[in-house]
C-alpha atoms as a PDB file:
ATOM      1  CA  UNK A   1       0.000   0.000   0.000  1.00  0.00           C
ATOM      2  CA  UNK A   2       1.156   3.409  -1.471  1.00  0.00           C
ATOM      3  CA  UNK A   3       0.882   6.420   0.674  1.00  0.00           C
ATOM      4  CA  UNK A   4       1.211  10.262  -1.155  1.00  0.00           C
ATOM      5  CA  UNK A   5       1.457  13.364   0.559  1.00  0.00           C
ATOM      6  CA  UNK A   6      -1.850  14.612  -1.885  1.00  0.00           C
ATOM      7  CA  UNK A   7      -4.065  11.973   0.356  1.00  0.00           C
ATOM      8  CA  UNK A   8      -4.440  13.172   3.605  1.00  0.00           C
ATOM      9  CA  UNK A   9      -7.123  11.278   4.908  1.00  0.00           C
ATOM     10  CA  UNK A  10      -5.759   8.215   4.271  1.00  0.00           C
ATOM     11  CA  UNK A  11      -2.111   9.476   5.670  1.00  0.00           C
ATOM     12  CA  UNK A  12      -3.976  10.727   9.367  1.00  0.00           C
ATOM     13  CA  UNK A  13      -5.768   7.083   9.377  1.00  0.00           C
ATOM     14  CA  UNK A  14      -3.049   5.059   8.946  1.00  0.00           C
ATOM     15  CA  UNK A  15      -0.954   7.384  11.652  1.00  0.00           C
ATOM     16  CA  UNK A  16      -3.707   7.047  13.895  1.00  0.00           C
ATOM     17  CA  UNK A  17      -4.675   3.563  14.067  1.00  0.00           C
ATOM     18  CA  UNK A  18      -3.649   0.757  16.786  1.00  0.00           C
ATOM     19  CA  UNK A  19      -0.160  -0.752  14.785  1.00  0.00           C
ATOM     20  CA  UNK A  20      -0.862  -4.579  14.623  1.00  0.00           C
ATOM     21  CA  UNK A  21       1.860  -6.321  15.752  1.00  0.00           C
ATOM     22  CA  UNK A  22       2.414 -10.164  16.349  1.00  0.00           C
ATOM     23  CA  UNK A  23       5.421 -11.324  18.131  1.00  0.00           C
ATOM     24  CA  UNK A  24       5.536 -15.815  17.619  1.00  0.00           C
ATOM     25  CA  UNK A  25       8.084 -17.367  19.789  1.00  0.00           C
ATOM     26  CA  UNK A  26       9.417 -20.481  18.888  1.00  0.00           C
ATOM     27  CA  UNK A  27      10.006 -22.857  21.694  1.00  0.00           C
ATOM     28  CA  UNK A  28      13.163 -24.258  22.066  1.00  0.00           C
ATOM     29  CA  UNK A  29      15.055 -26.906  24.608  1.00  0.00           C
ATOM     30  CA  UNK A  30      17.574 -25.038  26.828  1.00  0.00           C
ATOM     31  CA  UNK A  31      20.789 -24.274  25.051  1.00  0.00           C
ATOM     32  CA  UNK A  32      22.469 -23.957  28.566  1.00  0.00           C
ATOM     33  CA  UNK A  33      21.940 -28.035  28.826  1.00  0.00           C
ATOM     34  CA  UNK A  34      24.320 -28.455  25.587  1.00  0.00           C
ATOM     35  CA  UNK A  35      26.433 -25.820  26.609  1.00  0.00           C
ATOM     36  CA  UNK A  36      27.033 -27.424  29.940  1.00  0.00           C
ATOM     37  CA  UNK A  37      27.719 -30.621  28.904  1.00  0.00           C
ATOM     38  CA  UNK A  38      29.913 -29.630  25.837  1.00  0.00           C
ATOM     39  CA  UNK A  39      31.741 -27.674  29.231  1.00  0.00           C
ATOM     40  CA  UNK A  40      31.554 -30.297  31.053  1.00  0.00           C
ATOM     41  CA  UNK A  41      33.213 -33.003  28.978  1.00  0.00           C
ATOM     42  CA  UNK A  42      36.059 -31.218  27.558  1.00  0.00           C
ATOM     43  CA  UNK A  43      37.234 -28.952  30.783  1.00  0.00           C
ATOM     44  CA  UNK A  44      37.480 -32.430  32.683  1.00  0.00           C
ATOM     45  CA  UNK A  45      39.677 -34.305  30.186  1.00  0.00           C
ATOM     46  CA  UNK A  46      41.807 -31.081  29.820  1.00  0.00           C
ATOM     47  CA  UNK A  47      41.830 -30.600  33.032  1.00  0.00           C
ATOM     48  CA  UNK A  48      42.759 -33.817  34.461  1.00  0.00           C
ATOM     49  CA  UNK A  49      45.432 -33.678  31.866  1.00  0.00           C
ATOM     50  CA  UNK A  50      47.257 -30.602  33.175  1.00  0.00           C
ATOM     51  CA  UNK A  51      46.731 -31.696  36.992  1.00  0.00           C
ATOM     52  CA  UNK A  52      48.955 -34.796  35.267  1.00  0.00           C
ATOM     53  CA  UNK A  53      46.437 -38.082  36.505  1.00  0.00           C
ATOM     54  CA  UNK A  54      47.057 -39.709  33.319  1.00  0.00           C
ATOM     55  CA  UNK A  55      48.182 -38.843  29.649  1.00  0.00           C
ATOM     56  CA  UNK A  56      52.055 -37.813  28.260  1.00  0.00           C
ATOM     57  CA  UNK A  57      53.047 -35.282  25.694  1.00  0.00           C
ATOM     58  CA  UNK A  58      51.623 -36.743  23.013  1.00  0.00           C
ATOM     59  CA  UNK A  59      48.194 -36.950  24.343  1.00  0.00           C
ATOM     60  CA  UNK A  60      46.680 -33.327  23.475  1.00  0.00           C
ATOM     61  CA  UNK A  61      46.828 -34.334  19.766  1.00  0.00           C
ATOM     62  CA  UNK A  62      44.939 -37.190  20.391  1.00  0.00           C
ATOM     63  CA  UNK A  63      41.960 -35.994  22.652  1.00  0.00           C
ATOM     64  CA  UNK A  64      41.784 -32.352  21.001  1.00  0.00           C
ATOM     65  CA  UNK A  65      39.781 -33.057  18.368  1.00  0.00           C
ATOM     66  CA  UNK A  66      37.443 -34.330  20.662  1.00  0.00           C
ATOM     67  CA  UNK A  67      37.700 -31.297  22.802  1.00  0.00           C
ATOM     68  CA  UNK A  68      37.588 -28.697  20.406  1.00  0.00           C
ATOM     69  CA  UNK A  69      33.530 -30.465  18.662  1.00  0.00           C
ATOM     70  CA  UNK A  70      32.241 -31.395  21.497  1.00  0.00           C
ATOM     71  CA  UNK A  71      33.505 -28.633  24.070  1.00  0.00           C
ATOM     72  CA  UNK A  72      34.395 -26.124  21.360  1.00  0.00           C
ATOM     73  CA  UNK A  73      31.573 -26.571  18.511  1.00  0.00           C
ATOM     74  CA  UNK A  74      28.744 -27.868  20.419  1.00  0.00           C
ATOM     75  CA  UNK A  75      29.262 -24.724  23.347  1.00  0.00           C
ATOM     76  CA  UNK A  76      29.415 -22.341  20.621  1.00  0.00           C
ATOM     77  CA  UNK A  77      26.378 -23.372  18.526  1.00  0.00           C
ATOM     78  CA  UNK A  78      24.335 -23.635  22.433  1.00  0.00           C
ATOM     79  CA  UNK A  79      25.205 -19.627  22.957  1.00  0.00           C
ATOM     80  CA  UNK A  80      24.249 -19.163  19.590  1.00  0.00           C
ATOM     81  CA  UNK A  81      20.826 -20.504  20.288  1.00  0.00           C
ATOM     82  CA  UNK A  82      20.861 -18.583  23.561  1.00  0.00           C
ATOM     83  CA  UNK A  83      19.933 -15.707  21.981  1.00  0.00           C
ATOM     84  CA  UNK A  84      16.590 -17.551  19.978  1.00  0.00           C
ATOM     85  CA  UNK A  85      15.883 -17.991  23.922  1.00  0.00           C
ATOM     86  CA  UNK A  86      17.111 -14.285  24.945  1.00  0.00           C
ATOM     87  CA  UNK A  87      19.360 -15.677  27.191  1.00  0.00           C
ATOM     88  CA  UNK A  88      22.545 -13.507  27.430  1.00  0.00           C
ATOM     89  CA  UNK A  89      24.200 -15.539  30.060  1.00  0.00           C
ATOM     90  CA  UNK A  90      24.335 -18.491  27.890  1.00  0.00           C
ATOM     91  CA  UNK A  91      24.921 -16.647  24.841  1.00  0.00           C
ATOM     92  CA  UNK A  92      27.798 -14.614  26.493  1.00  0.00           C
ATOM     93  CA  UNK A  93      29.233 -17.931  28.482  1.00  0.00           C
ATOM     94  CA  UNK A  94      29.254 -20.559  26.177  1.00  0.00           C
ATOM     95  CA  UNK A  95      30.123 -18.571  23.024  1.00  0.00           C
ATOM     96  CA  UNK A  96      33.260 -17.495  24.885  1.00  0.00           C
ATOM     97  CA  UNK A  97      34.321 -20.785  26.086  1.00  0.00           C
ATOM     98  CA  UNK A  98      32.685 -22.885  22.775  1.00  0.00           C
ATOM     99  CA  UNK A  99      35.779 -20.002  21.134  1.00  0.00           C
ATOM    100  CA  UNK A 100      38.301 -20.749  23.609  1.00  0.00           C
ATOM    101  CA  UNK A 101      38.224 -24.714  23.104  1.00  0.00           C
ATOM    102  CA  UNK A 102      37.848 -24.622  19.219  1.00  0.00           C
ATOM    103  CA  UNK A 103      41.177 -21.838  18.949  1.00  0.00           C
ATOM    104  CA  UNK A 104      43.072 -24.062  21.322  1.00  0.00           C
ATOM    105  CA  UNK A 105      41.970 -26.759  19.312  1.00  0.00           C
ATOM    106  CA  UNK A 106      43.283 -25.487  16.044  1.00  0.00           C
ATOM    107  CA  UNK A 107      46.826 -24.702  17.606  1.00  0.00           C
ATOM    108  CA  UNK A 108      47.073 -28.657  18.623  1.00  0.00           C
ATOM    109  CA  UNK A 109      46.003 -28.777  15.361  1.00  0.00           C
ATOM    110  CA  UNK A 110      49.072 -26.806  14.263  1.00  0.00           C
ATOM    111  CA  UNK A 111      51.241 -28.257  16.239  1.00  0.00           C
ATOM    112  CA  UNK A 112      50.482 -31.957  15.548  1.00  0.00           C
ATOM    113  CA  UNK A 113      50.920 -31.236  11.322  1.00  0.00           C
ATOM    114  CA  UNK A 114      53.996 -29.453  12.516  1.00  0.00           C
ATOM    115  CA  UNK A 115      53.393 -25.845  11.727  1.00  0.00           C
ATOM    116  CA  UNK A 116      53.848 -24.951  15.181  1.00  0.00           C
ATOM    117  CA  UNK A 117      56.780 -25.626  17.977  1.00  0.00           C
ATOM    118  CA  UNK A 118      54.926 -27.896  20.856  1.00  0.00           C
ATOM    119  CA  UNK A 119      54.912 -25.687  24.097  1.00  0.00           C
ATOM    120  CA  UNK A 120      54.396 -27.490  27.154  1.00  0.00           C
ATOM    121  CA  UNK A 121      51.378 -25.941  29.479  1.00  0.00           C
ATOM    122  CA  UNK A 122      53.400 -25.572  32.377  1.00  0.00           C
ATOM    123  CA  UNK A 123      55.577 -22.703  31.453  1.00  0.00           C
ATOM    124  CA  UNK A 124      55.865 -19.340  30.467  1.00  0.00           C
ATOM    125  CA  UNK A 125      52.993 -18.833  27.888  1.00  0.00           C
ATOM    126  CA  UNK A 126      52.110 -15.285  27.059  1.00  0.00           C
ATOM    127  CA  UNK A 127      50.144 -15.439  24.433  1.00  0.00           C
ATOM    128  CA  UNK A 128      48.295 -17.819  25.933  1.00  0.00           C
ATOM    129  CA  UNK A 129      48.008 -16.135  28.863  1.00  0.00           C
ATOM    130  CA  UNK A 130      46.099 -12.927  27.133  1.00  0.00           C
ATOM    131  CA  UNK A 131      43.823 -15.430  26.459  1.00  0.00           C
ATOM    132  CA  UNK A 132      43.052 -16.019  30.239  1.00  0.00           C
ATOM    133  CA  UNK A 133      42.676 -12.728  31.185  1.00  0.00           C
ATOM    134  CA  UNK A 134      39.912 -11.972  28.444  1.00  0.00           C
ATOM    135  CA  UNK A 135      38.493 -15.232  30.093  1.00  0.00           C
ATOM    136  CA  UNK A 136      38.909 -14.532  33.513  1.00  0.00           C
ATOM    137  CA  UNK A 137      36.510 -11.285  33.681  1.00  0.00           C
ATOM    138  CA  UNK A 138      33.682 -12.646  31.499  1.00  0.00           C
ATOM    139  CA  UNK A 139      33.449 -15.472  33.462  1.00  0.00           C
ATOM    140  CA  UNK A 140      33.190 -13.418  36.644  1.00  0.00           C
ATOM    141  CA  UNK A 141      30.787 -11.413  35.323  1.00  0.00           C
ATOM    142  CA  UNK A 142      28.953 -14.536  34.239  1.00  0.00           C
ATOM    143  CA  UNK A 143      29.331 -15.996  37.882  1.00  0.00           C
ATOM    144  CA  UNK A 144      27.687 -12.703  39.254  1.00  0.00           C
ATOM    145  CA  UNK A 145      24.520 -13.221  37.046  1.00  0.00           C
ATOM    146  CA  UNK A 146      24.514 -16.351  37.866  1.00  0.00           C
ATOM    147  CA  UNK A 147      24.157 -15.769  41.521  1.00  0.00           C
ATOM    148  CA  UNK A 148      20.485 -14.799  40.963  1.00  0.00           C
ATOM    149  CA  UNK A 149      19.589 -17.728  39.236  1.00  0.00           C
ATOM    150  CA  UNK A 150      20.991 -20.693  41.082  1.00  0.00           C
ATOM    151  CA  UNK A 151      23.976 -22.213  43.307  1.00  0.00           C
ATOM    152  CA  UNK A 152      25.172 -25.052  41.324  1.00  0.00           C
ATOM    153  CA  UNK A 153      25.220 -22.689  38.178  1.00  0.00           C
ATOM    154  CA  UNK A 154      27.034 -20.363  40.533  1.00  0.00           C
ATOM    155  CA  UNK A 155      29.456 -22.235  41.259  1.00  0.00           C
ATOM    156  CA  UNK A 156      30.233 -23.796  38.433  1.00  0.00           C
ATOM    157  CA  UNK A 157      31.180 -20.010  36.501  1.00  0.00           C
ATOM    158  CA  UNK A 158      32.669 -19.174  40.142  1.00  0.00           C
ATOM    159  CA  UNK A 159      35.385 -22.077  40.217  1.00  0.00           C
ATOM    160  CA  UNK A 160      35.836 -21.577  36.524  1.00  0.00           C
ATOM    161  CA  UNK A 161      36.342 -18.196  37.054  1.00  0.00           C
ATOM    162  CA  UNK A 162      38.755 -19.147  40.036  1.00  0.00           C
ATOM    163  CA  UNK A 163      40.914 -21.585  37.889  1.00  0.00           C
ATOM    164  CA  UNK A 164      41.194 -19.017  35.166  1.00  0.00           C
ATOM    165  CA  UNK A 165      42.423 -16.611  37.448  1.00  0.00           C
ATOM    166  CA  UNK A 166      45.074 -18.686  38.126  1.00  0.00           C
ATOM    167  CA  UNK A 167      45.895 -19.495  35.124  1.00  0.00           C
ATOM    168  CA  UNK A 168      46.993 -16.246  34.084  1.00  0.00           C
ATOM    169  CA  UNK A 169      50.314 -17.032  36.056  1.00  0.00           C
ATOM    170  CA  UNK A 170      51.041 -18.706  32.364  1.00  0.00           C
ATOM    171  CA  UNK A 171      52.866 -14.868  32.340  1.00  0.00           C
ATOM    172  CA  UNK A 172      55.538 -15.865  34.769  1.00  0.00           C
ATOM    173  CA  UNK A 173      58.670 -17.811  34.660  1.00  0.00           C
ATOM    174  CA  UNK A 174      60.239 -20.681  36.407  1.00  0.00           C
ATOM    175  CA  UNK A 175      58.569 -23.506  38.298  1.00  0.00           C
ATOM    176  CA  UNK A 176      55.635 -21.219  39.552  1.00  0.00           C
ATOM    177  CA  UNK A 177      54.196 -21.475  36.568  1.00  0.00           C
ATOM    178  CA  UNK A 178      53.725 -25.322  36.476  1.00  0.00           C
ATOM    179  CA  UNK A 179      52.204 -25.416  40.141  1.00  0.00           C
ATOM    180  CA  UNK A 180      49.746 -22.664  39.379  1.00  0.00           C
ATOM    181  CA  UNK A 181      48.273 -24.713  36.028  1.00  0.00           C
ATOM    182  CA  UNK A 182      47.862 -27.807  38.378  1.00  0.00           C
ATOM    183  CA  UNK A 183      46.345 -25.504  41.115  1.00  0.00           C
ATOM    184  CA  UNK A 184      44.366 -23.991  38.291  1.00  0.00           C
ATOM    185  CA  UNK A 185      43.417 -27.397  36.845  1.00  0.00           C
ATOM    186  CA  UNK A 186      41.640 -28.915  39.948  1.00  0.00           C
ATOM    187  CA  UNK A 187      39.231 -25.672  40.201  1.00  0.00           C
ATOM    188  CA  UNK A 188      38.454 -26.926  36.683  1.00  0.00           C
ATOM    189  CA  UNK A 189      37.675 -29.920  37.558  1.00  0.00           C
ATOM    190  CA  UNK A 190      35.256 -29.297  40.404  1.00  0.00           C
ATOM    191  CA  UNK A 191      33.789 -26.555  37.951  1.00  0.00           C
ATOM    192  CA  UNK A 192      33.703 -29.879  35.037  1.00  0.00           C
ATOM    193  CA  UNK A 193      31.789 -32.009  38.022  1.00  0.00           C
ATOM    194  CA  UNK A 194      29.193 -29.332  38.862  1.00  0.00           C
ATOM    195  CA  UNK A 195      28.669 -29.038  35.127  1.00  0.00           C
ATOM    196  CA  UNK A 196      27.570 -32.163  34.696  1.00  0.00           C
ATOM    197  CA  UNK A 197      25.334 -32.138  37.713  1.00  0.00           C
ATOM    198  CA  UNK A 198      23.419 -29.211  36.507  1.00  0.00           C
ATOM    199  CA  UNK A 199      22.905 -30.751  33.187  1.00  0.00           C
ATOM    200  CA  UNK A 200      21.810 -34.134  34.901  1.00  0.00           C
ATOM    201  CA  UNK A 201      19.221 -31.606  36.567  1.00  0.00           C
ATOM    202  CA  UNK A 202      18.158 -30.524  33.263  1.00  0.00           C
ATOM    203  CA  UNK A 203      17.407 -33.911  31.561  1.00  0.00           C
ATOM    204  CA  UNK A 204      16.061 -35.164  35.165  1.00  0.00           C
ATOM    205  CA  UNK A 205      13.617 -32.212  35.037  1.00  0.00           C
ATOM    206  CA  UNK A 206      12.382 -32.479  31.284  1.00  0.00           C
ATOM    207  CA  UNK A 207      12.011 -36.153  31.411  1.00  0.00           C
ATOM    208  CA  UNK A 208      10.358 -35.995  34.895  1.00  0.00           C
ATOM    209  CA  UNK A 209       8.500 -32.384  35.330  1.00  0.00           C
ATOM    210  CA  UNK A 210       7.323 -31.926  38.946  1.00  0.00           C
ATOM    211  CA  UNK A 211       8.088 -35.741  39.736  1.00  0.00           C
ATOM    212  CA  UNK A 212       9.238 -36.472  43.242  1.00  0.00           C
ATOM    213  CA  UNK A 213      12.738 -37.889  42.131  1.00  0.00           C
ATOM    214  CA  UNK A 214      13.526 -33.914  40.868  1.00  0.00           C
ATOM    215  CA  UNK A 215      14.123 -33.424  44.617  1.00  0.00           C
ATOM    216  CA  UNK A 216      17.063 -36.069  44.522  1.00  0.00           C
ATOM    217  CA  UNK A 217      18.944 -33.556  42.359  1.00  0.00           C
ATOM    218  CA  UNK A 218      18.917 -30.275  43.820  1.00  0.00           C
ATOM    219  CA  UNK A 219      20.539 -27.056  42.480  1.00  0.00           C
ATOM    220  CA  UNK A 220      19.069 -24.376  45.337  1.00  0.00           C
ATOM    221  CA  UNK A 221      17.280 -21.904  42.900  1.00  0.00           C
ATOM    222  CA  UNK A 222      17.673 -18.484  44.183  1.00  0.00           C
ATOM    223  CA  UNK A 223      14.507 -17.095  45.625  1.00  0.00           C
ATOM    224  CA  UNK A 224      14.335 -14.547  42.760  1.00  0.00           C
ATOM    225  CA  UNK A 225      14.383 -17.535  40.277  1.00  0.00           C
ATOM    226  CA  UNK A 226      11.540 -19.700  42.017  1.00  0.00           C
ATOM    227  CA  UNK A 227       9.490 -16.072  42.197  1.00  0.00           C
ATOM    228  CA  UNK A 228       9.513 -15.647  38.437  1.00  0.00           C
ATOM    229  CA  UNK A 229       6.824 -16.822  36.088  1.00  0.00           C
ATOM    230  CA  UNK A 230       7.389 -20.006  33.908  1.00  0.00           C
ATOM    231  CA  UNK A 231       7.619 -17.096  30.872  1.00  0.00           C
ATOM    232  CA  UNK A 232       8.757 -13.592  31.941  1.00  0.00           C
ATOM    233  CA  UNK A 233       9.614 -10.144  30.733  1.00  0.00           C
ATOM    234  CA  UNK A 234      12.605 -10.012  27.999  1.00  0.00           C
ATOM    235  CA  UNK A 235      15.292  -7.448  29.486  1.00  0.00           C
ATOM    236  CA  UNK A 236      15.643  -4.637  27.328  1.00  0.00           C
ATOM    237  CA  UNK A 237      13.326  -6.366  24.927  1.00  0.00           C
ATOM    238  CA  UNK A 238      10.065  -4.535  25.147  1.00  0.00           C
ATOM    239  CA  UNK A 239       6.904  -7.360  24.282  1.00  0.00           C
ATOM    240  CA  UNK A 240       9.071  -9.796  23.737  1.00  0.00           C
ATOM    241  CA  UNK A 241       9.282 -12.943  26.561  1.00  0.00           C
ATOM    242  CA  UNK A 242      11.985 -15.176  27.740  1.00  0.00           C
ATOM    243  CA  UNK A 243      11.042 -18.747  28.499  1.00  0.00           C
ATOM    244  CA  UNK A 244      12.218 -20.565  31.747  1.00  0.00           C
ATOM    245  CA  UNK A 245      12.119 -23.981  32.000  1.00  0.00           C
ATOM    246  CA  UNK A 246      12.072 -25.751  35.527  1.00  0.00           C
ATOM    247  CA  UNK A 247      10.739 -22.462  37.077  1.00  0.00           C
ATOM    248  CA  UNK A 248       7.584 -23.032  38.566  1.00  0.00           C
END
């Protein structure tokens, strides 16, 4: 439909009418379940790795390419589909990590066709170590959103946050280096563990609703969380909703 400045009265009725708007959402499972487990799975291999329970120097060419589809790919395509469920923790999260594991992924890559000079994790690392910082203060800004949502989540960005941290000592020298990536590695792992326990919580939930055996897997929602509606109010989104699941 045409409008021309010489028809007026059609001009003032389409100004002055109600706009007719429809906003369809599209329902989707939580991305934060993938995200998790993608998390989960390739922080605790690396992890126990580094904190040297099993594995020599040969092994990050083996289990990388795992690490960088599963932990890399599969986190990054979850924050992608955080935003579909306006989710910016997720997006912001996994995205970040899902990047992280698929770039350290590509420099095992590197190093195992021989384009790059191996350098062992336990020593002075730089470049590497930019990395960590950039890490280190999303995540704690992740792990304060979190803190309104639930503990386990909490705590799972919170000893992430703590291990990565640490891990920034990869911009010193000498042996200090080597005890603060094993120090580092087992806040990963506890972080790894409490991933997979909140994404237990999320297939226990979906597969069970409001059955009984949901209270065998607790994850302490905040009271903020439990007070919000199974749908609520976008955040800087005006009409537009965010769905919750497990929030009743």
């Amino acid at each position: 439909m045409s409008l021309e400045t010489g028809n007026r009265g059609k001009c003032e009725r389409i100004l002055e009418r109600d706009p007719n708007v429809t906003i369809f959402l599209k329902p989707i499972a939580a991305p934060a379940a993938l995200g998790l487990a993608g998390f989960a799975g390739s922080t605790f291999i690396t992890s126990t790795y580094i904190a040297q329970w099993w594995g020599s120097a040969n092994s990050p060419t083996i289990f990388f390419p795992f690490v960088a589809f599963w932990g890399g790919l599969g986190q990054f395509i979850a924050g992608l589909f955080g935003y579909a469920a306006r989710d910016t923790l997720v997006t912001v999260i996994h995205v970040l990590w899902g990047s992280f594991w698929m770039s350290v992924g590509v420099l095992y890559l590197l190093t195992a066709t021989g384009s790059l000079p191996p350098h062992p994790i336990n020593v002075h690392f730089p470049e590497l170590a930019s990395w960590m910082v950039v890490l280190t203060f999303f995540t704690w800004s992740g792990a304060i959103a979190a803190s309104a949502r639930d503990l386990v989540l909490c705590a799972v960005l919170t000893f992430l946050a703590i291990g990565t941290t640490i891990a920034c000592c990869l911009f010193a020298y000498g042996s200090g280096v080597g005890t603060g990536m094993k120090a580092a590695a087992y806040f990963w792992i506890i972080s790894s563990i409490l991933a997979w326990w909140r994404v237990t919580v999320y297939l226990i939930e979906e597969a069970f609703g409001k059955s009984s055996i949901v209270k065998f897997f607790p994850i302490v929602r905040t009271p903020a969380e439990k007070r919000r509606p199974l749908v609520v109010p976008g955040f800087g989104e005006p009409g537009v909703k965010r769905g919750m699941p497990g929030v009743v």
